[in-house]
Protein backbone atom coordinates (compact mmCIF):
# COMPACT_ATOMS: atom_id res chain seq x y z
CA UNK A 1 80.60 72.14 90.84
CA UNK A 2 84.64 72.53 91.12
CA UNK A 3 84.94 71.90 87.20
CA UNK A 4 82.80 74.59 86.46
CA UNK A 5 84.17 78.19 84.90
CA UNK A 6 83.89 81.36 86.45
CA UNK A 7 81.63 82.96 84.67
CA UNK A 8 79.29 80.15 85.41
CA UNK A 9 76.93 81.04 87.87
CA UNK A 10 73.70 79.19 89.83
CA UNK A 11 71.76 81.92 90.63
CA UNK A 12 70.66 81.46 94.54
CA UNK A 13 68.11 84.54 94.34
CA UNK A 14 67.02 87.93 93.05
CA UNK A 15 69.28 89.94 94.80
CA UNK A 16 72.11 87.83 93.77
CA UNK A 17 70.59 87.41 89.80
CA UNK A 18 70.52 91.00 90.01
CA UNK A 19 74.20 91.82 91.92
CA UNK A 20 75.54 89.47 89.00
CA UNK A 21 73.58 90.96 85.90
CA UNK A 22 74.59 94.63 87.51
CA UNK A 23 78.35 94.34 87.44
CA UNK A 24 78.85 94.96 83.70
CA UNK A 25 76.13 96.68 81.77
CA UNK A 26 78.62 96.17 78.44
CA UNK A 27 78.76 92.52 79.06
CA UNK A 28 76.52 90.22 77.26
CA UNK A 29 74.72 87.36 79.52
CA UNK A 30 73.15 84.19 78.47
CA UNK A 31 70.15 83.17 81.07
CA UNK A 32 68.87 79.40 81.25
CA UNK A 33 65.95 79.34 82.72
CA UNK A 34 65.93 75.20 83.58
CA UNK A 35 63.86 72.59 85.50
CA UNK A 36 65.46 69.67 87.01
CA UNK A 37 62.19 67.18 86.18
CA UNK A 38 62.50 68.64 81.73
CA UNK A 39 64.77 66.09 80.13
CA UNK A 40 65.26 68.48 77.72
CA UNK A 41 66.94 70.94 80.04
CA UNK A 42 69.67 68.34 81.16
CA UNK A 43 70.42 68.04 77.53
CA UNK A 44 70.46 71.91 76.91
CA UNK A 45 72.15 72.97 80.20
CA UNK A 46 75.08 70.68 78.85
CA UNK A 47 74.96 72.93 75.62
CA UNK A 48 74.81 75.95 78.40
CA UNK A 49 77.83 74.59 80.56
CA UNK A 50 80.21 73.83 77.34
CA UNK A 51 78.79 77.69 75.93
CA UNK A 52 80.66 78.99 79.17
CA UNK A 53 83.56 77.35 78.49
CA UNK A 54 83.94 78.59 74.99
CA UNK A 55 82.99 82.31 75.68
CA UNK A 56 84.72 83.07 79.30
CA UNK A 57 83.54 86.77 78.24
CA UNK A 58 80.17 85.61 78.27
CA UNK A 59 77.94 85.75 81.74
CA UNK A 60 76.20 82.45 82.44
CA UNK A 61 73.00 82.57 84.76
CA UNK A 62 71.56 79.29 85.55
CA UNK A 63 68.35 79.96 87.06
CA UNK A 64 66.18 77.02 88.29
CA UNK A 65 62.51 78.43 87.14
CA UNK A 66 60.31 76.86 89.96
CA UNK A 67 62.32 78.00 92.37
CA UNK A 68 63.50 81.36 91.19
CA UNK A 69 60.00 82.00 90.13
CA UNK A 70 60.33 85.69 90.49
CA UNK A 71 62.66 86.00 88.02
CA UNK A 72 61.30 83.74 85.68
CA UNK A 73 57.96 85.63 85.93
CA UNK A 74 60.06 89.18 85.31
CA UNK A 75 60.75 87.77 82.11
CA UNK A 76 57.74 86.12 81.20
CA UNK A 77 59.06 82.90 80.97
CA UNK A 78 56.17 79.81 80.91
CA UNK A 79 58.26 76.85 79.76
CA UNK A 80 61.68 75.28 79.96
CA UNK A 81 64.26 75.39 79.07
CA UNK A 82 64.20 79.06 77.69
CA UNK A 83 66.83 81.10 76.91
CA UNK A 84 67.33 85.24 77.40
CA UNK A 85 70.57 86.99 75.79
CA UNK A 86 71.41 90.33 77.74
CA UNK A 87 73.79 93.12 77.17
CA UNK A 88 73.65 94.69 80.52
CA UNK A 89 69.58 95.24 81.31
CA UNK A 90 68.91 95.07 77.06
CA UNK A 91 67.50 92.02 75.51
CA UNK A 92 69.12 90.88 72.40
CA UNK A 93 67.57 87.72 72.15
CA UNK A 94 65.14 84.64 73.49
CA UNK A 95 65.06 81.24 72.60
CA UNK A 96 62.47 78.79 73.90
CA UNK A 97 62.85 74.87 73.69
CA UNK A 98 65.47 72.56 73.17
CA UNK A 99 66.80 74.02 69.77
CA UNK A 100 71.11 73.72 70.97
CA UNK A 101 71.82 74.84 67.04
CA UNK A 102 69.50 78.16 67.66
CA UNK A 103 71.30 79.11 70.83
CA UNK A 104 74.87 78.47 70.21
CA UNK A 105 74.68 80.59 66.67
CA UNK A 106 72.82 83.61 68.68
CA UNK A 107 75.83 83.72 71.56
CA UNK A 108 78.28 83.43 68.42
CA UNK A 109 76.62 86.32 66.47
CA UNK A 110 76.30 88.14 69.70
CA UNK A 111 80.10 88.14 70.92
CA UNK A 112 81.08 89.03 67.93
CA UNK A 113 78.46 91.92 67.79
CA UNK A 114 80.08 95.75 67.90
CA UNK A 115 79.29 96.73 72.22
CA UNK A 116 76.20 98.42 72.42
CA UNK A 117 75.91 101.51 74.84
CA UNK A 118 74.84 100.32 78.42
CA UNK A 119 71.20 100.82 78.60
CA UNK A 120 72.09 103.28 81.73
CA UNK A 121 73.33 106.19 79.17
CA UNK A 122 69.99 105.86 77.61
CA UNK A 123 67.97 108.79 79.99
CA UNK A 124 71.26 111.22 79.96
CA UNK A 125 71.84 111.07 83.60
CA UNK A 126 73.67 112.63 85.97
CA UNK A 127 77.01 110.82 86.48
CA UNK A 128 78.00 109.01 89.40
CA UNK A 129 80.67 110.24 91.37
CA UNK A 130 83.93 108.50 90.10
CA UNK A 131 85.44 105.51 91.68
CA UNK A 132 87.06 106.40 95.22
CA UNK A 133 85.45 109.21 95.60
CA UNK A 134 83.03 109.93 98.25
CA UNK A 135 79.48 111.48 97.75
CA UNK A 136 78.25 113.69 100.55
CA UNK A 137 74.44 113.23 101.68
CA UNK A 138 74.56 117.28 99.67
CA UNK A 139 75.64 115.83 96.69
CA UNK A 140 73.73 112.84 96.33
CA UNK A 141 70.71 114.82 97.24
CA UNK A 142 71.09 117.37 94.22
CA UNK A 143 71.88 113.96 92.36
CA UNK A 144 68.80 112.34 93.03
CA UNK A 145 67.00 116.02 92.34
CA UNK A 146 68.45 116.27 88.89
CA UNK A 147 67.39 112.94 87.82
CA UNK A 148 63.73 113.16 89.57
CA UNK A 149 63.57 116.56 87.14
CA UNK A 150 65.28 115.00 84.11
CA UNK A 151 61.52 114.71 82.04
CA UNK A 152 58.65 115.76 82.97
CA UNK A 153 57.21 111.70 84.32
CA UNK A 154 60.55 109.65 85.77
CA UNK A 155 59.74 105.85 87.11
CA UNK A 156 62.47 104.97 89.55
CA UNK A 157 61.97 100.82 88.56
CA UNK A 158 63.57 97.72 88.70
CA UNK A 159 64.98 96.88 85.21
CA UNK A 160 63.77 99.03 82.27
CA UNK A 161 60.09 99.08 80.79
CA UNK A 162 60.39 96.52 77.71
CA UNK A 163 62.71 94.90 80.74
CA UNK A 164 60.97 94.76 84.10
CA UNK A 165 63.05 93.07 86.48
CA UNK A 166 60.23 92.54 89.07
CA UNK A 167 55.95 92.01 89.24
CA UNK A 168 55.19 95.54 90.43
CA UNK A 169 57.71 97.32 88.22
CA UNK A 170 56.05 95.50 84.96
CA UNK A 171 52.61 96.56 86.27
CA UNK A 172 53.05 99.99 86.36
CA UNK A 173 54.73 100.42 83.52
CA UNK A 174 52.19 98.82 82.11
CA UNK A 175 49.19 100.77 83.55
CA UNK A 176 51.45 104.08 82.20
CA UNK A 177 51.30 102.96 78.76
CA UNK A 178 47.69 102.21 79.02
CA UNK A 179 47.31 105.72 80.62
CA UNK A 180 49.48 107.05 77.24
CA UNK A 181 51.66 108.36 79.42
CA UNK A 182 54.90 109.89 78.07
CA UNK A 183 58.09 108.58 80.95
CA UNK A 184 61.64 108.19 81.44
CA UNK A 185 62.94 105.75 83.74
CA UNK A 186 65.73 105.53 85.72
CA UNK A 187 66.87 101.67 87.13
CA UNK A 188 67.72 101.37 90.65
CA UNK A 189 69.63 98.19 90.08
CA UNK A 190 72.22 100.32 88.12
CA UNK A 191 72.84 102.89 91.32
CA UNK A 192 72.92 101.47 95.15
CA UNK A 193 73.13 105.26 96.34
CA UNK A 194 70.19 106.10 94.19
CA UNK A 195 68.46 103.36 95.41
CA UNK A 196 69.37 103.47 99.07
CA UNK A 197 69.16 107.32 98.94
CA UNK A 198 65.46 107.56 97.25
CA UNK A 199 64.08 105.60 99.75
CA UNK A 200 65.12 108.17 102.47
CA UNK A 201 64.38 111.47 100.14
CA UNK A 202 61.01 110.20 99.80
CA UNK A 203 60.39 108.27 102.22
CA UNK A 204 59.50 105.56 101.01
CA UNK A 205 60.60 101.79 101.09
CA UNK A 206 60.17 100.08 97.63
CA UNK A 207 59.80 100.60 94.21
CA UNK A 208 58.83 101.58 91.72
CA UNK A 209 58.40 105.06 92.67
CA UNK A 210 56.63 107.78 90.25
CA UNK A 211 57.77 111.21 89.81
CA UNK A 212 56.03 113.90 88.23
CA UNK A 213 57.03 117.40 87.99
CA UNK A 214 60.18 116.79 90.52
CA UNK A 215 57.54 115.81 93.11
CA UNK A 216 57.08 111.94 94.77
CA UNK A 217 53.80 110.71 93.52
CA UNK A 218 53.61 107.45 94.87
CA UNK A 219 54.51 103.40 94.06
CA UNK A 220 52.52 101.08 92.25
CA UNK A 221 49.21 101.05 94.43
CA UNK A 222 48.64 104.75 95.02
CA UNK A 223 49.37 104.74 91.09
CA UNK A 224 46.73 102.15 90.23
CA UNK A 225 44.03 104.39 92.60
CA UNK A 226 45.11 107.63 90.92
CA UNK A 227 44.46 106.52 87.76
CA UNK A 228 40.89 104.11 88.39
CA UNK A 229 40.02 107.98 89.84
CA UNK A 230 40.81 110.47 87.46
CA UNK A 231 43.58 111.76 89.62
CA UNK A 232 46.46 110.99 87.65
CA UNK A 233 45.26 112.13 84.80
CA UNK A 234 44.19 115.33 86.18
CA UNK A 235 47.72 116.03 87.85
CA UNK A 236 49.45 115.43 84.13
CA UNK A 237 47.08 117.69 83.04
């Protein structure tokens, strides 16, 4: 829609939630999760649209549930509308229902809320090269060493653990936690060369991706075996 603002956004898919979400960690983002048969969501994504007007600092991700079900499912949303507040990857808030009062006090409180330090300074990584400069295959190899040794257990995921931004990523941090595992956690969506790069210093195509002791253990299924077989417990031993 022409009339809309800029920083109203229909999210089309993952990649694109995610390429939105990513471009500011410091930025706080309000997430509708709508359906177009609720009549309560028409009501609220008015609320949502005239929200975005107000606040052009705020992010505004409309995402259709049903059909962005991924997403919805990454944040456990089972009913519309339903409302996340971000900053960056962090969670500040949810709202569930049709309560407009609820939601435009919480975006109020949060804008005017001190920043909060991007969720990527959390696990003291190594920096990023700065803007405009380039980052030979060398480099971005000891990189990706220095953060694989950074603690002892290091999930390369997608989002953060009380965050998961996909199925397989919420799984395992789950089954760690069950394990009483001890982890820090680096997320990809934060770093395309750490992402892109992994994949090839590995070798291996998705995540998540456990490290332990500096070594590649494995993603989610060879996890899930390791542990139903004493293995991973023996190798943290």
């Amino acid at each position: 829609m022409s009339d809309l603002p800029s920083n109203f956004h229909e999210v089309q898919s993952p990649e694109h939630f995610q390429t939105l979400l990513s471009t500011d960690l410091s930025r706080i983002s309000l997430i509708n999760f709508w359906a177009p048969w609720a009549a309560p969501c028409a009501q609220m994504n008015d609320v949502v649209r005239e929200l975005s007007r107000k606040y052009p600092a705020l992010l505004v991700l409309q995402v259709e549930a049903e059909a962005q079900s991924d997403i919805a499912e990454s944040f456990d949303v089972d009913a519309v509308p339903s409302f996340i507040i971000l900053r960056g990857h962090t969670l500040l808030g949810r709202i569930s229902g049709a309560d407009a009062a609820a939601l435009t006090s919480a975006i109020a409180t949060h804008l005017r809320a001190p920043g909060a330090a991007p969720l990527a300074q959390t696990t003291h990584q190594p920096a990023a090269p700065a803007p405009g400069k380039a980052e030979s295959q060398e480099e971005l190899n000891a990189r990706l060493r220095a953060i694989m040794n950074q603690s002892r257990v290091v999930l390369f995921m997608k989002g953060s653990p009380d965050l998961p931004q996909c199925g397989f990523s919420r799984r395992i941090v789950a089954l760690l936690r069950e394990q009483n595992v001890d982890f820090s956690h680096f997320d990809i969506y934060t770093d395309e060369s750490v992402r892109s790069g992994l994949k090839v210093l590995n070798s291996w195509p998705t995540f998540p991706q456990l490290i332990i002791n500096g070594e590649f253990v494995g993603g989610l299924d060879i996890v899930i075996e390791m542990a139903e077989n004493g293995e991973l417990k023996e190798v943290l031993a």
